[in-house]
Protein backbone atom coordinates (compact mmCIF):
# COMPACT_ATOMS: atom_id res chain seq x y z
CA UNK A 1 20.94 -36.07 -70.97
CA UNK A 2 20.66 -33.59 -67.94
CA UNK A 3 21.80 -35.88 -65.53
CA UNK A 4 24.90 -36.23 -67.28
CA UNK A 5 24.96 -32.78 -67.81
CA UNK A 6 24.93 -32.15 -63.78
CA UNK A 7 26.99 -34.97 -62.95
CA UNK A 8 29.92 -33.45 -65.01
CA UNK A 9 29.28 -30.25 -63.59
CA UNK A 10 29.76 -31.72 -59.73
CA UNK A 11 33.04 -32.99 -61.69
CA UNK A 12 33.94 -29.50 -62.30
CA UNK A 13 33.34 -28.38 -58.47
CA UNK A 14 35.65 -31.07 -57.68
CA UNK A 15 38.20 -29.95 -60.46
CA UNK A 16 38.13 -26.55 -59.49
CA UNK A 17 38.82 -27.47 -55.95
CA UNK A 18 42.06 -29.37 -56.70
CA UNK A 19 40.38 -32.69 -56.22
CA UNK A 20 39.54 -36.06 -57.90
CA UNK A 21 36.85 -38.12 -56.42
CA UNK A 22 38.14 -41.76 -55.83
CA UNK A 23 35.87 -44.67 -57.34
CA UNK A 24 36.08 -47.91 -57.55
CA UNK A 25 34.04 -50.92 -58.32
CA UNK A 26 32.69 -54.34 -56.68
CA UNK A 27 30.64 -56.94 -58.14
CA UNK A 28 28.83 -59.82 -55.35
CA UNK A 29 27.34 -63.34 -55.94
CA UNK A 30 30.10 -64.57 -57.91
CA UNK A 31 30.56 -68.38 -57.22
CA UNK A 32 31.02 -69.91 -60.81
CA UNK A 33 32.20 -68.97 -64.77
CA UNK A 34 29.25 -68.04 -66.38
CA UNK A 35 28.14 -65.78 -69.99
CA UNK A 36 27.20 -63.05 -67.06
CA UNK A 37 30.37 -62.94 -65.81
CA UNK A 38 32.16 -62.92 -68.95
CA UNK A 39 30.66 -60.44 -69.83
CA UNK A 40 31.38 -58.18 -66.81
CA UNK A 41 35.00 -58.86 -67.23
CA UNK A 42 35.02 -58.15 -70.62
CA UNK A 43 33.65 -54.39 -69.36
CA UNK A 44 36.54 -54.26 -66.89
CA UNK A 45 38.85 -55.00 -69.68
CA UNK A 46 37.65 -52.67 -72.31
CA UNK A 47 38.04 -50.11 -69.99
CA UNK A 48 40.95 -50.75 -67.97
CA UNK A 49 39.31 -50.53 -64.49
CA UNK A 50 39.98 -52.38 -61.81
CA UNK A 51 36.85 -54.28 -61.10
CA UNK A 52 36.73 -56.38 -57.28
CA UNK A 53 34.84 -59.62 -57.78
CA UNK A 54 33.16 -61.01 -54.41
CA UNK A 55 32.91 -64.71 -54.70
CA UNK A 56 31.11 -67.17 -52.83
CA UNK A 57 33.76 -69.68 -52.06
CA UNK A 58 30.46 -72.49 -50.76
CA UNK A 59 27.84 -72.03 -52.92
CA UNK A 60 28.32 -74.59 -54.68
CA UNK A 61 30.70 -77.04 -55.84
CA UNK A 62 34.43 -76.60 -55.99
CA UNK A 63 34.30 -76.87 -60.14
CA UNK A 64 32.51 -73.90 -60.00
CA UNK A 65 35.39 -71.78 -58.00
CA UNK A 66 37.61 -73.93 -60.71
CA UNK A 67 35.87 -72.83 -63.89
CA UNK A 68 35.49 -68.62 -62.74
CA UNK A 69 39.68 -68.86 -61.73
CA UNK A 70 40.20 -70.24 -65.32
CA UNK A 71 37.65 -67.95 -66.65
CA UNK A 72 39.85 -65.21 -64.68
CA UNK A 73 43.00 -66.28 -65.38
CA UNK A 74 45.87 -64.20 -65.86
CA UNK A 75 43.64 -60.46 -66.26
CA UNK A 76 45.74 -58.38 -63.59
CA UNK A 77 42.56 -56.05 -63.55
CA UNK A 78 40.06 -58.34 -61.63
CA UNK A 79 40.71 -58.70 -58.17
CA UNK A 80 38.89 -61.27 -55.98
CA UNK A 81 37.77 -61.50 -51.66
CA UNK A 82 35.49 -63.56 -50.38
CA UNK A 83 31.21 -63.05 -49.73
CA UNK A 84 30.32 -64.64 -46.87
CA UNK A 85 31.32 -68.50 -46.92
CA UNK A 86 27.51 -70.44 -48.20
CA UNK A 87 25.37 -67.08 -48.65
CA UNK A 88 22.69 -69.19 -46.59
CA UNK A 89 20.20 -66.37 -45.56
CA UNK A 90 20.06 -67.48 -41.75
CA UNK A 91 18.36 -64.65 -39.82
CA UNK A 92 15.71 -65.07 -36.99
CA UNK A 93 11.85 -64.14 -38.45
CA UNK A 94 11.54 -61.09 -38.51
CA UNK A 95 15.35 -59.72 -38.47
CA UNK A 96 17.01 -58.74 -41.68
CA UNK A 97 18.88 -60.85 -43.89
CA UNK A 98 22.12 -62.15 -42.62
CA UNK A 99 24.41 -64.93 -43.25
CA UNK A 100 25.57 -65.00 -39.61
CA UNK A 101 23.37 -63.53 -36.67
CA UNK A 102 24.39 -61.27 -34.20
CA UNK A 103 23.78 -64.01 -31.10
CA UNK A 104 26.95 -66.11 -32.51
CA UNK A 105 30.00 -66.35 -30.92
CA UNK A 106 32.58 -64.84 -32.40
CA UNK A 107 34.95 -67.53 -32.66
CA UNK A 108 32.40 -70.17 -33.94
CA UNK A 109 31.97 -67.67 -36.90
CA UNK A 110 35.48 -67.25 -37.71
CA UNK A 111 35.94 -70.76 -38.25
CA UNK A 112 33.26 -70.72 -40.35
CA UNK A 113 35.23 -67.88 -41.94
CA UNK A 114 38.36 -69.95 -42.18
CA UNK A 115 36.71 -73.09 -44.01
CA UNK A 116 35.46 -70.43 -46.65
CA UNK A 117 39.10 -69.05 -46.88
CA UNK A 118 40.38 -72.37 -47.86
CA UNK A 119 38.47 -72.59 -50.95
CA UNK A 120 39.62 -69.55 -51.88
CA UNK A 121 43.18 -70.53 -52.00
CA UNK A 122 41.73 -71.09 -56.35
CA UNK A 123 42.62 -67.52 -56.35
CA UNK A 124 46.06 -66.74 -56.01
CA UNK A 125 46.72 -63.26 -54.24
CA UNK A 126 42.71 -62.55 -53.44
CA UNK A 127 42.03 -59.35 -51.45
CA UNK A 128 42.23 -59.96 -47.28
CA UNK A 129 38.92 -58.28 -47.80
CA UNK A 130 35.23 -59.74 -46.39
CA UNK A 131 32.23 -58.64 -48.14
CA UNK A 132 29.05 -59.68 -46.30
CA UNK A 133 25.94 -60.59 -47.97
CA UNK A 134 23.15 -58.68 -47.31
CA UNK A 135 25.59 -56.48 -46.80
CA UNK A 136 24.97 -57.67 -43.24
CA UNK A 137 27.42 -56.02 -40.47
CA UNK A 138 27.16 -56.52 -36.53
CA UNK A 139 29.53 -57.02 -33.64
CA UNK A 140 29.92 -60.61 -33.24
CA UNK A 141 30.78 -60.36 -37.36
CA UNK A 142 33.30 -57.64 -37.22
CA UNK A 143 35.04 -59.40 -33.95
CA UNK A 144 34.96 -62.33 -36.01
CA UNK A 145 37.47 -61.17 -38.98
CA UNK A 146 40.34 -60.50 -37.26
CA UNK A 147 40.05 -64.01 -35.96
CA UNK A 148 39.86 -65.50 -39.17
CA UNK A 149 42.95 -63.21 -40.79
CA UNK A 150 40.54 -60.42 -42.78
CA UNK A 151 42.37 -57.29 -42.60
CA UNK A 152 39.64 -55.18 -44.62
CA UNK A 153 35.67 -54.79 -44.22
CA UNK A 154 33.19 -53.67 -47.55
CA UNK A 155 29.69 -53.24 -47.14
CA UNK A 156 27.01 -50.51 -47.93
CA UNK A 157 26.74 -46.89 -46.71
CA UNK A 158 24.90 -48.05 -44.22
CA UNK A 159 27.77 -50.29 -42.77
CA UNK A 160 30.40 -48.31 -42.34
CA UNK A 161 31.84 -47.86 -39.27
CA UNK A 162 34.27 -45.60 -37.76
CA UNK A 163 36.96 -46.50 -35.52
CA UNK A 164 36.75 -50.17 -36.98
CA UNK A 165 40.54 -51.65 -36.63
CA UNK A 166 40.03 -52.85 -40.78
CA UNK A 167 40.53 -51.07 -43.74
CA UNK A 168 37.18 -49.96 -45.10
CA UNK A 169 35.51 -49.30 -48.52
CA UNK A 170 31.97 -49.38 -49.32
CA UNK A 171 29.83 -49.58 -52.45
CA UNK A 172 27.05 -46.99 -52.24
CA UNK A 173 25.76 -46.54 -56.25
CA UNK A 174 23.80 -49.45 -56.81
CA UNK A 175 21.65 -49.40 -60.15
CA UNK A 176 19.16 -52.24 -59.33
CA UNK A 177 16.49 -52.17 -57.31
CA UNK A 178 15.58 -55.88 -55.45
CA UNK A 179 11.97 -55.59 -54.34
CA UNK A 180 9.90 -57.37 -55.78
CA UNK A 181 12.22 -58.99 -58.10
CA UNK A 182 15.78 -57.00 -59.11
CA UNK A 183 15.38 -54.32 -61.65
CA UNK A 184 17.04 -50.95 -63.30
CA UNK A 185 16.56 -48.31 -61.14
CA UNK A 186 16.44 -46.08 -63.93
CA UNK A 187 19.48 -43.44 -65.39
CA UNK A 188 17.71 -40.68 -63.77
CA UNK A 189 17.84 -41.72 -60.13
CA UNK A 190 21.43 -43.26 -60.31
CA UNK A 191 22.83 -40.81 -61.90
CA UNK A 192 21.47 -38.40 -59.16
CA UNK A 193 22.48 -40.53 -56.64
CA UNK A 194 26.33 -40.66 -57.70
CA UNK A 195 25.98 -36.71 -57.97
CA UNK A 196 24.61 -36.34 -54.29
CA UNK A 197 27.18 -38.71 -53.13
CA UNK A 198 29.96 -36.41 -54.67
CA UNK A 199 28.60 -33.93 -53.26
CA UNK A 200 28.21 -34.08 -50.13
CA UNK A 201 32.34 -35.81 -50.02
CA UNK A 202 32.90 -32.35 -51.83
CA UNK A 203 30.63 -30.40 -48.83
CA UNK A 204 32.06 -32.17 -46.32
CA UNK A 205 35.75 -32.17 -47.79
CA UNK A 206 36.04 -35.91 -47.17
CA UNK A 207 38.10 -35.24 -50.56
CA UNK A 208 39.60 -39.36 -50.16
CA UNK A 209 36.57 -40.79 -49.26
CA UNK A 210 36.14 -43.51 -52.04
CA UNK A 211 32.43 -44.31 -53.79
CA UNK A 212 32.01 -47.21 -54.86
CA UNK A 213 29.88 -49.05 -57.68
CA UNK A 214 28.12 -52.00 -56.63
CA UNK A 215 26.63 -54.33 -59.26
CA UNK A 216 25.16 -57.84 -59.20
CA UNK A 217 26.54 -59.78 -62.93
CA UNK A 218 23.66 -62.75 -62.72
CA UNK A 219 20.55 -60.47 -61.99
CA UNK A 220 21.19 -57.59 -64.36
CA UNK A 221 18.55 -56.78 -66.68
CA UNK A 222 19.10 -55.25 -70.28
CA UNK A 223 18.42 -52.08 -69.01
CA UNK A 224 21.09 -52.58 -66.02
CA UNK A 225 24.18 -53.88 -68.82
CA UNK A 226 23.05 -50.32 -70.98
CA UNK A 227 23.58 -48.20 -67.93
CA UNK A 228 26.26 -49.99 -66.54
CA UNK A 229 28.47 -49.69 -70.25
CA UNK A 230 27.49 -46.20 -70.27
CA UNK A 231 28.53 -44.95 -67.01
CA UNK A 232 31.98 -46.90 -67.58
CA UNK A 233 32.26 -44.79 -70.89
CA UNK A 234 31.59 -41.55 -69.36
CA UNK A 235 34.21 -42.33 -66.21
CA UNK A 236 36.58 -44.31 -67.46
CA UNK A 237 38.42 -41.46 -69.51
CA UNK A 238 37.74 -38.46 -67.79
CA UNK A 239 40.35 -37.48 -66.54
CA UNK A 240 38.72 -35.37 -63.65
CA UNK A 241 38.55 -38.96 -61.74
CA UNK A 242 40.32 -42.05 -60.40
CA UNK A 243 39.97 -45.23 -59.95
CA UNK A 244 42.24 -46.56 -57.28
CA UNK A 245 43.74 -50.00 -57.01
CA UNK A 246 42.16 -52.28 -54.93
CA UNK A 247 45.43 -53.62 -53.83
CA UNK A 248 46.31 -50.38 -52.46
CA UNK A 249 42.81 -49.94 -51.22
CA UNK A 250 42.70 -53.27 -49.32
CA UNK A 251 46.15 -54.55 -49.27
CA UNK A 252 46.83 -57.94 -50.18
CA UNK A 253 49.43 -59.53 -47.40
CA UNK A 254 47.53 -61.75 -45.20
CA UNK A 255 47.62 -62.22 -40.89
């Protein structure tokens, strides 16, 4: 209960300065309808917050995109963008984990890009947003989206960039942790981290700065769903917060 206790009262240091903290939320891996998924959306919908689903438009076959748009349907809350184009993990040995590698041309990866994009056209009015996997960001990648008609970037902390010519929004609050195998992280340590991170946007003034929620619907373990219901209870009605649109975040004409 403590950690609740001190994230409310960051809440209060925000409130006191005449300032909401922006959040919003992304989900990754999404490439097909499934329980998981249902189940996340039904979250976004009992709450009313906007949830950004990042789908893998070539992971598998196209009745997969097929059953997750009819699965979506008409719910004005859940946005989509695209995850990469396969998720195929295609780094060097011993490089990190990246769908496309930094020694790539540019324009051989935005075509790549492009094929992806078509699938996507199951989605009317998705996000001109590009989410890598891995979270994976490098030059040759971030040349490679204006080529292929992205017009906003989402990554990790780690990945943002400034100066980059694309609208930018990163998911920093993750619950699980991967290694070995994905896990809860526990309440204690994600609760603290959502605390530091308001914090230091609070230290710092970066008052618009958004935080984002990142969560992964086909690897969360009971423990993740508890947390994950809970912290949507605590934020979604206080009204010392606010959840953004992603429309606005992102816009949604594209190149």
């Amino acid at each position: 209960m403590i950690g609740w206790w001190r994230l409310g009262r960051e809440l209060d240091r925000w409130a006191a300065a005449g300032h909401k903290p922006r959040l919003w939320w992304r989900d990754d891996d999404a490439c097909d309808g499934t329980p998981a998924l249902e189940r996340l959306v039904e979250l976004s919908e009992r709450f009313k917050l906007p949830l950004v689903l990042a789908v893998i438009p070539l992971a598998g076959p196209r009745e997969g995109l097929q059953r997750l748009a009819e699965l979506l349907g008409e719910r004005r809350a859940v946005f989509t963008c695209q995850h990469g184009v396969t998720h195929e993990n295609r780094r060097h040995p011993g490089e990190a984990d990246t769908e496309f590698r930094a020694d790539e041309a540019p324009e051989r990866i935005a075509e790549e890009l492009v094929l992806g994009r078509s699938r996507m056209a199951v989605f009317p009015g998705h996000l001109p947003l590009y989410v890598p996997p891995w979270n994976a960001a490098h030059r040759a990648l971030l040349a490679a989206l204006p080529l292929a008609g992205f017009t906003a970037f989402s990554g990790s902390e780690e990945t943002a960039l400034p100066g980059l010519a694309l609208r930018q929004a990163h998911a920093q609050l993750d619950p699980l942790r991967w290694k070995p195998t994905p896990c809860f992280r526990g309440h204690g340590r994600c609760l603290s981290r959502l605390r530091r991170l308001l914090r230091t946007r609070r230290r710092m003034r970066a008052w618009r700065e958004p935080i984002g929620l990142l969560t992964h619907h086909l690897v969360h373990d009971p423990e993740t769903w508890i947390f994950l219901e809970g912290l949507l209870t605590y934020l979604h009605a206080d009204l010392r917060v606010q959840w953004p649109s992603p429309a606005d975040m992102f816009g949604t004409d594209w190149s």
